[in-house]
C-alpha atoms as a PDB file:
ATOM      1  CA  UNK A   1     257.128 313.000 174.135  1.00  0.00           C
ATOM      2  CA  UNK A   2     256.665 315.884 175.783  1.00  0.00           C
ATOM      3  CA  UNK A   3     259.107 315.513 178.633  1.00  0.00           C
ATOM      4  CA  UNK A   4     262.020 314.640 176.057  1.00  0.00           C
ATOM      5  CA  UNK A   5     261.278 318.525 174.398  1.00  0.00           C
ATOM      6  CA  UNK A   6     261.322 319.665 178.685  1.00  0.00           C
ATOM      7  CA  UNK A   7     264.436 317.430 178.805  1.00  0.00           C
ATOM      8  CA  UNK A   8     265.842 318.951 175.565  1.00  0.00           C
ATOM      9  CA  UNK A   9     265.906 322.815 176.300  1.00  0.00           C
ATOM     10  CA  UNK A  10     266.869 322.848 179.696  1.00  0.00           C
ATOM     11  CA  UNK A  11     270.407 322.944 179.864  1.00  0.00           C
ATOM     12  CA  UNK A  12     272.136 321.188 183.190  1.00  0.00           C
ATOM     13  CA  UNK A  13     272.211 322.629 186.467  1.00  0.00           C
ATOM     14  CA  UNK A  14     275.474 325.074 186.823  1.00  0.00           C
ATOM     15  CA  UNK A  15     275.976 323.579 190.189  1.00  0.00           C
ATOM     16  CA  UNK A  16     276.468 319.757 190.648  1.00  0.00           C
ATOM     17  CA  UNK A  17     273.936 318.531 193.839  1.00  0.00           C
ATOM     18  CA  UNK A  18     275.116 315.684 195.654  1.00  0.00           C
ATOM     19  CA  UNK A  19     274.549 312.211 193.798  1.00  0.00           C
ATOM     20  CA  UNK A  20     271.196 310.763 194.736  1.00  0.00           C
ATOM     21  CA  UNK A  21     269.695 314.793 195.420  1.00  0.00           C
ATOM     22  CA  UNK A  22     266.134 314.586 194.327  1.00  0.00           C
ATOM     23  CA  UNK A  23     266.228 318.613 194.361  1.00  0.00           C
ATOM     24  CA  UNK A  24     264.068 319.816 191.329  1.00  0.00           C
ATOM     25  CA  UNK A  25     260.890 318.926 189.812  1.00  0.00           C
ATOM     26  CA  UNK A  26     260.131 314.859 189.253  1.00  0.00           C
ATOM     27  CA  UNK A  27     259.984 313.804 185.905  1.00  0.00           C
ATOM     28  CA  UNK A  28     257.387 311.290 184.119  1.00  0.00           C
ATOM     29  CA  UNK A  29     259.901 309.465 182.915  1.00  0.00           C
ATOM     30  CA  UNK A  30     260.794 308.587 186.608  1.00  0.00           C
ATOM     31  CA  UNK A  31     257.651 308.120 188.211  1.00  0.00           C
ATOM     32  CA  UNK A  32     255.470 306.989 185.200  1.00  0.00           C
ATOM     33  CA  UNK A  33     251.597 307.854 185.231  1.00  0.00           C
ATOM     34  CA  UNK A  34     251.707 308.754 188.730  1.00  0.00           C
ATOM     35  CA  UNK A  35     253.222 311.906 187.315  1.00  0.00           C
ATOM     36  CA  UNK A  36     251.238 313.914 184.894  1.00  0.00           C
ATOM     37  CA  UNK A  37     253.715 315.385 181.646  1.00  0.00           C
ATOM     38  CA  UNK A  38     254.445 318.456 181.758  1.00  0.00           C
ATOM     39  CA  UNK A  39     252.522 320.639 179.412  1.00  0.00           C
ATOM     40  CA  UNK A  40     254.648 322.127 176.466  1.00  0.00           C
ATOM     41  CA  UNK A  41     253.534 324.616 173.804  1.00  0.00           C
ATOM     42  CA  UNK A  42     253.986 323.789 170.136  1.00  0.00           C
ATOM     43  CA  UNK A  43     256.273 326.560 169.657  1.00  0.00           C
ATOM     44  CA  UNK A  44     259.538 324.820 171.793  1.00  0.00           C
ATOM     45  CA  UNK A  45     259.369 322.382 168.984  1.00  0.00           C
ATOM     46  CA  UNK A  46     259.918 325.022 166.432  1.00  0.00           C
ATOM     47  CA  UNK A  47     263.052 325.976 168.893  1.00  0.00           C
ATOM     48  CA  UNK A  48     264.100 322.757 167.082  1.00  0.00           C
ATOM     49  CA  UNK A  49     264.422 323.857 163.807  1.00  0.00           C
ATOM     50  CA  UNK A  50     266.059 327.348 164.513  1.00  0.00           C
ATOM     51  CA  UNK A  51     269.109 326.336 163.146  1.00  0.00           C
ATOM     52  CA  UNK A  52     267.133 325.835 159.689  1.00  0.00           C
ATOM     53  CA  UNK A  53     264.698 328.557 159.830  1.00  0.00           C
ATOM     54  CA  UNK A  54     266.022 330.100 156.121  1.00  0.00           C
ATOM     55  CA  UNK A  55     265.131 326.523 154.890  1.00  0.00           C
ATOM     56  CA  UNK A  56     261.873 326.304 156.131  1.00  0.00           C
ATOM     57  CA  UNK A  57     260.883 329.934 155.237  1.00  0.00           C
ATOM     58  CA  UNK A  58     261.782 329.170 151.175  1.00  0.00           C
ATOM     59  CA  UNK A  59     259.601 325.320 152.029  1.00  0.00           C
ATOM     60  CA  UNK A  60     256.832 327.533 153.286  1.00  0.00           C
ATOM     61  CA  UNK A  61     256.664 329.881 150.425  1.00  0.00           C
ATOM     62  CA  UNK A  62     257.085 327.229 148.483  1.00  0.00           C
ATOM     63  CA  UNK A  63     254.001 325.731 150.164  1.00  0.00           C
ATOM     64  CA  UNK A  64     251.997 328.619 149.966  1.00  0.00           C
ATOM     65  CA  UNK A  65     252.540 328.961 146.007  1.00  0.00           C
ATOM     66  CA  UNK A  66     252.058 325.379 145.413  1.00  0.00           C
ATOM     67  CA  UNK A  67     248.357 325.334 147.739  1.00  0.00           C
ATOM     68  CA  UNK A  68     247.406 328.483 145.748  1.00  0.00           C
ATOM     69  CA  UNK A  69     248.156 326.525 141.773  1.00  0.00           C
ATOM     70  CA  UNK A  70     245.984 323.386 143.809  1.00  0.00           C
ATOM     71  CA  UNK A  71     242.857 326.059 143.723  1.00  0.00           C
ATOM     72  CA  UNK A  72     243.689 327.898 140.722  1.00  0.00           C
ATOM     73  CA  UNK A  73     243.298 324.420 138.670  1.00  0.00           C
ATOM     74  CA  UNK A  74     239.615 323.924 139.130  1.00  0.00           C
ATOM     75  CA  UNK A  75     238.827 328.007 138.534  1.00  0.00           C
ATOM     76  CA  UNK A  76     240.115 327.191 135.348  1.00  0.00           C
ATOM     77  CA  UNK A  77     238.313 324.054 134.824  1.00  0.00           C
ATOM     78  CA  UNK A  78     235.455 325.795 135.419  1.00  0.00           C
ATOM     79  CA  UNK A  79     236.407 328.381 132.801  1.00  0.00           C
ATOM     80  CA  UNK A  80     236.628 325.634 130.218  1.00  0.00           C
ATOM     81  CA  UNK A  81     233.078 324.125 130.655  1.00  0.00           C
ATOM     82  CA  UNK A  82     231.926 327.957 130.817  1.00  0.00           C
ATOM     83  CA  UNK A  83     233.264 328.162 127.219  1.00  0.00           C
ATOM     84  CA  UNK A  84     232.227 325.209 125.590  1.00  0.00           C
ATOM     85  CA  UNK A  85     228.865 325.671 127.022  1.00  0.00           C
ATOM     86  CA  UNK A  86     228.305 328.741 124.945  1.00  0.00           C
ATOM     87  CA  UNK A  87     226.337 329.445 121.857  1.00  0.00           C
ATOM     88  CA  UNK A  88     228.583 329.312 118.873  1.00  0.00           C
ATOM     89  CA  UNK A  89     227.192 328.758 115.823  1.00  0.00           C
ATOM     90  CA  UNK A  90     229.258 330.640 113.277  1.00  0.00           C
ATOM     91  CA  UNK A  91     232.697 329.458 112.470  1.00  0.00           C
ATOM     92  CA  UNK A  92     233.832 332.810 114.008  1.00  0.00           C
ATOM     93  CA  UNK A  93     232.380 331.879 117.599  1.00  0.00           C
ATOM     94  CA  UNK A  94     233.614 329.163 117.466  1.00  0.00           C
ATOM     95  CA  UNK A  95     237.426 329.756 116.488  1.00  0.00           C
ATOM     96  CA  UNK A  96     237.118 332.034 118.922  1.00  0.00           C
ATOM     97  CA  UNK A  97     235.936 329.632 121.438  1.00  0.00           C
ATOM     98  CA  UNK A  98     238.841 327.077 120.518  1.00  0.00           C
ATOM     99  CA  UNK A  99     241.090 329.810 121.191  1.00  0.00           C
ATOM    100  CA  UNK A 100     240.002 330.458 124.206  1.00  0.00           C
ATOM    101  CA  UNK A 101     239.494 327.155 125.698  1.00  0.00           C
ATOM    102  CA  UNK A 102     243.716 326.300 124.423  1.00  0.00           C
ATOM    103  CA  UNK A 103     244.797 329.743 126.258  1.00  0.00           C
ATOM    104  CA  UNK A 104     243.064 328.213 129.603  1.00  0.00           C
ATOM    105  CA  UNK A 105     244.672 324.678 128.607  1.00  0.00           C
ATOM    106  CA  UNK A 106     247.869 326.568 128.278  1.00  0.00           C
ATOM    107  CA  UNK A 107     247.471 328.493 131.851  1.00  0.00           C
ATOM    108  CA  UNK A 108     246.627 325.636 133.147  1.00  0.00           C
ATOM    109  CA  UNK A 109     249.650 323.398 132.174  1.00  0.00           C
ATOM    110  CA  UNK A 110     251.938 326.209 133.350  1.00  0.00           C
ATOM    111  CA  UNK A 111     250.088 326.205 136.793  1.00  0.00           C
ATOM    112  CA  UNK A 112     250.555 322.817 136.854  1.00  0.00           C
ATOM    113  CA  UNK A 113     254.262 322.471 136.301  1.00  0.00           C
ATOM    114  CA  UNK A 114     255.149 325.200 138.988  1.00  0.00           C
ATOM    115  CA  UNK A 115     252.655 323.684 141.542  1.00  0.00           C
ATOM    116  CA  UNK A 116     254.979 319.904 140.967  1.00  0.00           C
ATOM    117  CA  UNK A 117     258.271 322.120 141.523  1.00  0.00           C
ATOM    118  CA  UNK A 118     257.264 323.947 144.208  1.00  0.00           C
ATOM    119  CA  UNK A 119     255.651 320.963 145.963  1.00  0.00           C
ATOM    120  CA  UNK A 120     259.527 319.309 144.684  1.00  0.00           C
ATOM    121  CA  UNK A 121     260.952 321.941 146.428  1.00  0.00           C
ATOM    122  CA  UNK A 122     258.643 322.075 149.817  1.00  0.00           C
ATOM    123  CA  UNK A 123     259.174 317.980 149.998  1.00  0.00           C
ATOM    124  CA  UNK A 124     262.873 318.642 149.986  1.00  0.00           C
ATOM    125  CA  UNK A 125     263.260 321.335 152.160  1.00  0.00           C
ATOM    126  CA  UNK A 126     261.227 320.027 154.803  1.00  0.00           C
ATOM    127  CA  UNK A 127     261.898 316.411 154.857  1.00  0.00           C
ATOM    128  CA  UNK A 128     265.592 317.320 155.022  1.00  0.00           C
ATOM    129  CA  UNK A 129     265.345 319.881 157.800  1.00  0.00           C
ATOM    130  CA  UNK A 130     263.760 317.117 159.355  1.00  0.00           C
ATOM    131  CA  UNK A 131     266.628 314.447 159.242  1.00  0.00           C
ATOM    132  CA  UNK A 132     269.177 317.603 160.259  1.00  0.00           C
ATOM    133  CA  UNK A 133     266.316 318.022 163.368  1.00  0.00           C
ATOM    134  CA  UNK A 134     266.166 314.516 164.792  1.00  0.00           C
ATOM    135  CA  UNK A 135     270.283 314.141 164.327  1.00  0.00           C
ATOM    136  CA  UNK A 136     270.526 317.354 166.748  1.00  0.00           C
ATOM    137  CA  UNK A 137     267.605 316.312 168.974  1.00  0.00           C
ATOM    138  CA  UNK A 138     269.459 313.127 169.722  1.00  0.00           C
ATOM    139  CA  UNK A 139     272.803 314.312 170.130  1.00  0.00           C
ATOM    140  CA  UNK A 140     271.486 317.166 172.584  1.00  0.00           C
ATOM    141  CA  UNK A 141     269.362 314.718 174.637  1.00  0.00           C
ATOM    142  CA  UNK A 142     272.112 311.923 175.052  1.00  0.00           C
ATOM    143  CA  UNK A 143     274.111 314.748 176.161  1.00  0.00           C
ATOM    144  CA  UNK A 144     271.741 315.685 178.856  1.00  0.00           C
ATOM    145  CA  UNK A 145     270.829 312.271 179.631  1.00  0.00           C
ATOM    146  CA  UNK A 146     274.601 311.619 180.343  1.00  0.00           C
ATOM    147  CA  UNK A 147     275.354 313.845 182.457  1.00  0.00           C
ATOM    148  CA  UNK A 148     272.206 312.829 184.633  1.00  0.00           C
ATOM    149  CA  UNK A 149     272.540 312.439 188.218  1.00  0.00           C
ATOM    150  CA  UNK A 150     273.575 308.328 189.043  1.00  0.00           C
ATOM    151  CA  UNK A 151     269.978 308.340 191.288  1.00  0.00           C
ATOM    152  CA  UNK A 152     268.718 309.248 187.877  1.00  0.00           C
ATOM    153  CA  UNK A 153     269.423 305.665 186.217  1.00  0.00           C
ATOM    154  CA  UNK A 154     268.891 303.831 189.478  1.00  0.00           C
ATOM    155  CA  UNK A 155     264.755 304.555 189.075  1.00  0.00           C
ATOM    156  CA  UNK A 156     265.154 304.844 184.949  1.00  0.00           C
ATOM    157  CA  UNK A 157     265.410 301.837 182.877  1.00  0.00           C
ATOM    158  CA  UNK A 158     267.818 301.744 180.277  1.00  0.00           C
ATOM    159  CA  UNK A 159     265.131 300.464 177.975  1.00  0.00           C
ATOM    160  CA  UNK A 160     263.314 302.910 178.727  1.00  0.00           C
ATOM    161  CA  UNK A 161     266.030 305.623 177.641  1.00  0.00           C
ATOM    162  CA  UNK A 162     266.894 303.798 174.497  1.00  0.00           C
ATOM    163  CA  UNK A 163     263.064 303.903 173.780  1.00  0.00           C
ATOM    164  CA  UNK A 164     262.926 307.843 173.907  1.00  0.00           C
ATOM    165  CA  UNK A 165     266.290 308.273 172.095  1.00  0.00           C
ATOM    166  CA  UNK A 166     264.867 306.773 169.056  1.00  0.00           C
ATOM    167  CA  UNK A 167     260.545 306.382 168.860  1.00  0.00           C
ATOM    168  CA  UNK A 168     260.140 309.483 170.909  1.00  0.00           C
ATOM    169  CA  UNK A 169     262.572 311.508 168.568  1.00  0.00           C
ATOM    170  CA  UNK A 170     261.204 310.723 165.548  1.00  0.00           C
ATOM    171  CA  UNK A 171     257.766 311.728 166.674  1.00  0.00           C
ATOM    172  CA  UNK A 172     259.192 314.844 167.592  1.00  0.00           C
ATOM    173  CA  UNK A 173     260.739 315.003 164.171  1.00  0.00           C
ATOM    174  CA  UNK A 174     257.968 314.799 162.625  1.00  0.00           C
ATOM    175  CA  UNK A 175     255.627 316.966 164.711  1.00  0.00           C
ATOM    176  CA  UNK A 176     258.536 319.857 164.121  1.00  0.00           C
ATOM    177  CA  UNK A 177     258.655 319.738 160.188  1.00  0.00           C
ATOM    178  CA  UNK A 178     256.455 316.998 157.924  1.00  0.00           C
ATOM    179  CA  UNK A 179     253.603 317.589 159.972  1.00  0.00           C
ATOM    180  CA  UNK A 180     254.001 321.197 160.566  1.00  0.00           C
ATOM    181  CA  UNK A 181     253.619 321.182 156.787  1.00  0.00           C
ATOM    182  CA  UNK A 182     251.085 319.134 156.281  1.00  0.00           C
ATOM    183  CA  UNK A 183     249.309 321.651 158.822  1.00  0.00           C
ATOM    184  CA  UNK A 184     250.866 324.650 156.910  1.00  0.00           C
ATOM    185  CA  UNK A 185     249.267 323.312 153.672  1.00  0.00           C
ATOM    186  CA  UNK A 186     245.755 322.631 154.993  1.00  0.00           C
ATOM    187  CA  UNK A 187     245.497 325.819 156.644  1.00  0.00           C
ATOM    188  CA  UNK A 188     246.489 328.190 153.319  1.00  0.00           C
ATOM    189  CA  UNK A 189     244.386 326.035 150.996  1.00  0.00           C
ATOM    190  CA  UNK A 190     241.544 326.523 153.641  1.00  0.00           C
ATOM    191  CA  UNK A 191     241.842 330.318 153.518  1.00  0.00           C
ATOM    192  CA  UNK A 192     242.887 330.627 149.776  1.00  0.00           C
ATOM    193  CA  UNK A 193     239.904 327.973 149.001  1.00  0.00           C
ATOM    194  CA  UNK A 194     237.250 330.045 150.823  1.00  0.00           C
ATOM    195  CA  UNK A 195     238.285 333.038 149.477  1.00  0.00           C
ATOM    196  CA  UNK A 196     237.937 331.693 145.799  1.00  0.00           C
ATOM    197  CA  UNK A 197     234.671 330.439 147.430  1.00  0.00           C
ATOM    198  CA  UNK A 198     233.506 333.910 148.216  1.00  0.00           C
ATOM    199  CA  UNK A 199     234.584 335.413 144.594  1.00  0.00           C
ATOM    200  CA  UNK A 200     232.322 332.319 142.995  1.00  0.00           C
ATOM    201  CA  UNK A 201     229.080 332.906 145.546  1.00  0.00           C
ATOM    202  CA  UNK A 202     228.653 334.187 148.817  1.00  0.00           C
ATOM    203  CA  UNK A 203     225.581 332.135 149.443  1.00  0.00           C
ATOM    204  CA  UNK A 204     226.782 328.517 148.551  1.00  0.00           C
ATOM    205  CA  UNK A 205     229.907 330.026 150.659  1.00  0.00           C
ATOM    206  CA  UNK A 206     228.032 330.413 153.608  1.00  0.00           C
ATOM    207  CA  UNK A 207     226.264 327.296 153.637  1.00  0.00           C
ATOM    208  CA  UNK A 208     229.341 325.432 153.065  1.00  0.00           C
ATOM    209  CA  UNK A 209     230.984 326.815 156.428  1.00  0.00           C
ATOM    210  CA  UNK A 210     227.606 326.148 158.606  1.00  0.00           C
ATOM    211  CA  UNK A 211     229.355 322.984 159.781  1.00  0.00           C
ATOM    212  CA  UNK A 212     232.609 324.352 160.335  1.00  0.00           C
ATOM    213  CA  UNK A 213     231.814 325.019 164.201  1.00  0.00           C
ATOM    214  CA  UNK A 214     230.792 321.810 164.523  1.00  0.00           C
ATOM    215  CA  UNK A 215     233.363 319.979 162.811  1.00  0.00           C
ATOM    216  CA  UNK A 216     235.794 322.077 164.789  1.00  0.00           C
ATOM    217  CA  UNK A 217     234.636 321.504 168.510  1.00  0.00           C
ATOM    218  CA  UNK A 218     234.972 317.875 167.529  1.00  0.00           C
ATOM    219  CA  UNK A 219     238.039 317.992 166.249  1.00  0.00           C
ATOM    220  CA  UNK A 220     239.302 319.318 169.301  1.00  0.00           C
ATOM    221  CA  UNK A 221     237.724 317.391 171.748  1.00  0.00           C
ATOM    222  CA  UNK A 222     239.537 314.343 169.355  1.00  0.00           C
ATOM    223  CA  UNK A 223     242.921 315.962 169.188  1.00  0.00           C
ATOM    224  CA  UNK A 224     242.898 316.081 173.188  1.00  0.00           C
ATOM    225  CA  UNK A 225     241.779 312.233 174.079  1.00  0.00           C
ATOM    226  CA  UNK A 226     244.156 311.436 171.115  1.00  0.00           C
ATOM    227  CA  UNK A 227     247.349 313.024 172.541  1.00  0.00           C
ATOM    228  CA  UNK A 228     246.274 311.430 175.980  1.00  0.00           C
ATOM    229  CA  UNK A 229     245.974 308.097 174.295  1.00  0.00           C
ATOM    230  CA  UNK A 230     249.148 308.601 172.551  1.00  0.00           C
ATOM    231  CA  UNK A 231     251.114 309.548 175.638  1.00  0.00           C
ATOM    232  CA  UNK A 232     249.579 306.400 177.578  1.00  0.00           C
ATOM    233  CA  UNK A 233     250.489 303.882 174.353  1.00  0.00           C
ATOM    234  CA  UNK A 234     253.644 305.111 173.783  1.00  0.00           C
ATOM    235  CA  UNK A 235     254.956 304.444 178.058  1.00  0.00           C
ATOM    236  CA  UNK A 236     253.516 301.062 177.865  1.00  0.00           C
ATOM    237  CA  UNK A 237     255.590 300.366 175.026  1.00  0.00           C
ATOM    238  CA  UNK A 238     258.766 301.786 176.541  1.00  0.00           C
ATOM    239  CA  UNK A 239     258.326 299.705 179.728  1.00  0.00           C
ATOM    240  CA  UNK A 240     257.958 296.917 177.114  1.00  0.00           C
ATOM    241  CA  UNK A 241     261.565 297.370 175.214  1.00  0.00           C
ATOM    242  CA  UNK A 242     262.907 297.842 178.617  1.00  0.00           C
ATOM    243  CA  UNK A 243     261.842 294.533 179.892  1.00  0.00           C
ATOM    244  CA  UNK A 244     263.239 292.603 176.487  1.00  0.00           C
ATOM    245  CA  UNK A 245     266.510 295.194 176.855  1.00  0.00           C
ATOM    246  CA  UNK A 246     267.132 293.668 180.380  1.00  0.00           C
ATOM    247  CA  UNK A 247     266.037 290.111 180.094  1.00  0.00           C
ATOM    248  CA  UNK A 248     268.361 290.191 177.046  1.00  0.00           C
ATOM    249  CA  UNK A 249     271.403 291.830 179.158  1.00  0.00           C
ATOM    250  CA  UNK A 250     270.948 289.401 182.211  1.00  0.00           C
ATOM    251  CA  UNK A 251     270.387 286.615 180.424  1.00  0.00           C
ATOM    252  CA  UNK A 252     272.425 284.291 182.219  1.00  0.00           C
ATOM    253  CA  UNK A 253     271.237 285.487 185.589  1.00  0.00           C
ATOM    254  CA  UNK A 254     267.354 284.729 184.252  1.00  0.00           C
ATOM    255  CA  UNK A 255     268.890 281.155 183.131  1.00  0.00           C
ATOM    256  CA  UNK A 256     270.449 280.545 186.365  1.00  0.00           C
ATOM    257  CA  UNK A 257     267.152 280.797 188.384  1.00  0.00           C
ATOM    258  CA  UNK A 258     264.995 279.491 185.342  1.00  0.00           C
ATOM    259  CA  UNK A 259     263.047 282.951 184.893  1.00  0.00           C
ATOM    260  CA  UNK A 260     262.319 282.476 181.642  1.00  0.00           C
ATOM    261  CA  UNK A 261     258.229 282.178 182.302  1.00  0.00           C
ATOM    262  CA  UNK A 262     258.561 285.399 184.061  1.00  0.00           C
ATOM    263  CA  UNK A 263     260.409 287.150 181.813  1.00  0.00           C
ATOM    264  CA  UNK A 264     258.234 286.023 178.848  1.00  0.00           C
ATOM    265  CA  UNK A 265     255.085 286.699 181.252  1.00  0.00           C
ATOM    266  CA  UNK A 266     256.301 290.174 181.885  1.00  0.00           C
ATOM    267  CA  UNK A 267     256.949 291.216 178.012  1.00  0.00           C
ATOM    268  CA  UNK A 268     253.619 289.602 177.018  1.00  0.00           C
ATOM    269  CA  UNK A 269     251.991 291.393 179.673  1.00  0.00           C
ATOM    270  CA  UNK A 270     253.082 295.015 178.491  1.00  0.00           C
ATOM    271  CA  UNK A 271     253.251 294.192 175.027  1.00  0.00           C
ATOM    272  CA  UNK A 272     249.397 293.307 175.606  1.00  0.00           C
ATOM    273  CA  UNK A 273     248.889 296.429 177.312  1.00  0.00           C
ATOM    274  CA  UNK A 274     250.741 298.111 174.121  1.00  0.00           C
ATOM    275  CA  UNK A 275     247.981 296.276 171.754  1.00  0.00           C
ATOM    276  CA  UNK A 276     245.007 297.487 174.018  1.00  0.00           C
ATOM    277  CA  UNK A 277     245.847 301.169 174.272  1.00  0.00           C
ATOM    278  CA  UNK A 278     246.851 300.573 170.121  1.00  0.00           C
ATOM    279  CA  UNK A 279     243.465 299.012 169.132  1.00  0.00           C
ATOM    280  CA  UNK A 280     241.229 301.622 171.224  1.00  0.00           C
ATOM    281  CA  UNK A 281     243.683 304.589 169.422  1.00  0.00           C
ATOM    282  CA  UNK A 282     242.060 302.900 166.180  1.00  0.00           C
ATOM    283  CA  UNK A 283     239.058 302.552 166.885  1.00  0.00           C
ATOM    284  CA  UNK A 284     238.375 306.248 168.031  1.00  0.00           C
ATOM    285  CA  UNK A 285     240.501 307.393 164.770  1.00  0.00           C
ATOM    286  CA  UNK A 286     238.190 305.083 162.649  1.00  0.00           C
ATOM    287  CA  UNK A 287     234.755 306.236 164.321  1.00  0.00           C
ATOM    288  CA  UNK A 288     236.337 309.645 164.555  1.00  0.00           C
ATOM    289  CA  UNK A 289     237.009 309.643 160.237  1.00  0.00           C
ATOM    290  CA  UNK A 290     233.760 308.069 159.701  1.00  0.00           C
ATOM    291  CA  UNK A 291     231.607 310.888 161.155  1.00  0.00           C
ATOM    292  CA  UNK A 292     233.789 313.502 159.416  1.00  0.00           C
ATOM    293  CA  UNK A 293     233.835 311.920 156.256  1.00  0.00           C
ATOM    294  CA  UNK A 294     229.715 311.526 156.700  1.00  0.00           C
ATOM    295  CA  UNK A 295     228.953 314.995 157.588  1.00  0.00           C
ATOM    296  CA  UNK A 296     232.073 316.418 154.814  1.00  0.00           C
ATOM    297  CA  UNK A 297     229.995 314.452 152.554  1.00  0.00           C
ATOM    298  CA  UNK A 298     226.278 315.846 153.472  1.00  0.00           C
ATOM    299  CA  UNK A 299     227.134 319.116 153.139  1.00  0.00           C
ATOM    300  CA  UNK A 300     228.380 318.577 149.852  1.00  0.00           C
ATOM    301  CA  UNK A 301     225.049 316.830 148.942  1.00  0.00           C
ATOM    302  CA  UNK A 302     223.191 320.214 149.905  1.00  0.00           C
ATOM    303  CA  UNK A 303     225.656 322.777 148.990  1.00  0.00           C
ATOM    304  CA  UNK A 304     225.203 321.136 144.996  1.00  0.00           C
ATOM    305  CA  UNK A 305     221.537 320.944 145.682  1.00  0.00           C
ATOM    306  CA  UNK A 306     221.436 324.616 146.543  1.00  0.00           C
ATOM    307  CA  UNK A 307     223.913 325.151 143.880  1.00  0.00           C
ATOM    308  CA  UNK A 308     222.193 323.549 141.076  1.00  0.00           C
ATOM    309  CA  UNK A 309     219.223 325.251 142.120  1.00  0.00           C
ATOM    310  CA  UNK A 310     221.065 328.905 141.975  1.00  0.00           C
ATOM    311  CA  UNK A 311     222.244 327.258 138.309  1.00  0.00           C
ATOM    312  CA  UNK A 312     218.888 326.935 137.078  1.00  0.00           C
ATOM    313  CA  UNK A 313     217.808 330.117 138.282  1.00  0.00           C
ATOM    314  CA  UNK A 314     220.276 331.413 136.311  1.00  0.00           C
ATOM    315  CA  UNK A 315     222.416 333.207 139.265  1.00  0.00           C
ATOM    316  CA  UNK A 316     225.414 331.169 138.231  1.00  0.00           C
ATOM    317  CA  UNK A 317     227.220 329.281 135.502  1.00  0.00           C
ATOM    318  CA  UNK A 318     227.502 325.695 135.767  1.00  0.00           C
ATOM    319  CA  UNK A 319     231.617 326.442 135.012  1.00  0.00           C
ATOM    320  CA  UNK A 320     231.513 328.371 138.067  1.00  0.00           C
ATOM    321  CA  UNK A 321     229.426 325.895 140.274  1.00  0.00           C
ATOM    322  CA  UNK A 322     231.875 323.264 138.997  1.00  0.00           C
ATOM    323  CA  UNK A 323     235.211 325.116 139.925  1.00  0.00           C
ATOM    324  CA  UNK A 324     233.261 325.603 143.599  1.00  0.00           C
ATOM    325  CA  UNK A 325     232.226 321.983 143.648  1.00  0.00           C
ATOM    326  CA  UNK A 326     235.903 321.061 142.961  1.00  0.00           C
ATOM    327  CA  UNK A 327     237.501 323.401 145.490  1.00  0.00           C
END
């Protein structure tokens, strides 16, 4: 993946070199794991998108409003059980409690409905700066990819190629707009959800973000084997398609000397290989989950332990350790 962005925003050299020049830097998609990718920041993939940068700035406030109505939602539930958990007797109290408790119904359907249109509007935005992203990603790396040098093809399969023109660009696609919003999301309901956290108690706060560290180190140290992993399952399956795309193109030359067993040898060989790297990938992401939903779950046990207990003491409402619960 990464040498297709390399691949992408480096224009041609001005000066034609001889054909079969091996001038320049060798390539991965040459040399295969003997050469190690070249290492590209996140922000040449939001090169990408420049052309839609107005679309993704209304998507992202869009976002932003839409993650801030997601924590507003329990506040307000909270609010609700605060009310009906008070002491009304008199048919004063409680009109006045019914009152209240259909103004916070009312607040909260309005939240509601702009939350769905912004979210309408972020889905939109984003999904179809995305399809405008991989349609120029693949026009701009055929065109480099043409005007290659001929030594170029001679160590490249065409497989190969075709495999990068169309997995490797959607995974590019989607690393430059759905998931940069799903990571866009996460991140403001993080910060808007701890702030709400801190207005509704400091201490429960606090105790909630003890494992952050640790959760973070490992997520980290997951993201890095991961995008190794990824890199090493996504050339085996390459060489794969380019071993059925030349076996398919030559198929009277593999007739002629009866190379069928050795073609079908080959393919099942690599697609093996494919199935390896693909089973390991899951089971690291399923151990990985596991732990994070087990500790994400602990500290909830003790954060409503130490909540209740606050509750009790009378330091907070159960409305309010309900709308912290929630968020």
């Amino acid at each position: 993946m990464r040498w297709l962005i390399c691949l992408h925003s480096c224009s041609a050299e001005e000066g034609k070199n001889e054909e079969g020049s091996t001038d320049g830097p060798v390539s991965d998609l040459e040399h295969g794991d003997a050469v190690q990718a070249a290492n590209v920041r996140f922000s040449r993939i939001f090169l990408l998108a420049k052309p839609d940068a107005g679309k993704l700035v209304v998507g992202t406030i869009a976002l932003l409003i839409a993650s801030t109505t997601n924590i507003l939602i329990p506040k307000y539930g909270g609010m609700i059980i605060d009310i009906v958990s008070r002491d009304t007797k008199t048919p004063e109290q409680q009109a006045e409690a019914w009152d209240a408790v259909k103004n916070t119904v009312l607040a909260i359907l309005l939240i509601v409905v702009l939350g769905s249109l912004c979210t309408a509007i972020r889905a939109w935005l984003f999904s179809s700066t995305s399809e405008r992203v991989v349609a120029r990603l693949r026009k701009d790396l055929f065109s480099r990819l043409i005007q290659q040098e001929i030594a170029f093809f001679d160590v490249t399969r065409t497989g190969e190629l075709l495999s990068r023109l169309s997995e490797d660009t959607q995974i590019i696609k989607n690393a430059a707009t759905t998931n940069l919003s799903e990571a866009l999301r996460n991140v403001t309901t993080a910060f808007i959800g701890v702030a709400f956290m801190f207005s509704s108690s400091w201490k429960l706060t606090l105790l909630a973000l003890v494992i952050v560290p640790v959760i973070s180190v490992a997520v980290r140290k997951f993201g890095r084997y991961l995008r190794e992993l990824s890199h090493s399952t996504q050339t085996a399956a390459a060489v794969a398609s380019s071993i059925a795309e030349e076996s398919f193109g030559a198929i009277r030359t593999v007739r002629s000397f009866a190379k069928e067993s050795y073609a079908i040898s080959s393919y099942s060989e690599k697609v093996d290989e494919t199935l390896e790297l693909g089973l390991q990938q899951a089971r690291v992401v399923g151990l990985f989950f596991g732990g994070l939903n087990a500790a994400s779950t602990l500290s909830v046990i003790v954060v409503v332990i130490y909540g209740a207990y606050l509750t009790i003491m009378g330091s907070m409402t159960a409305g309010t350790l309900t709308s912290f619960i929630s968020l």
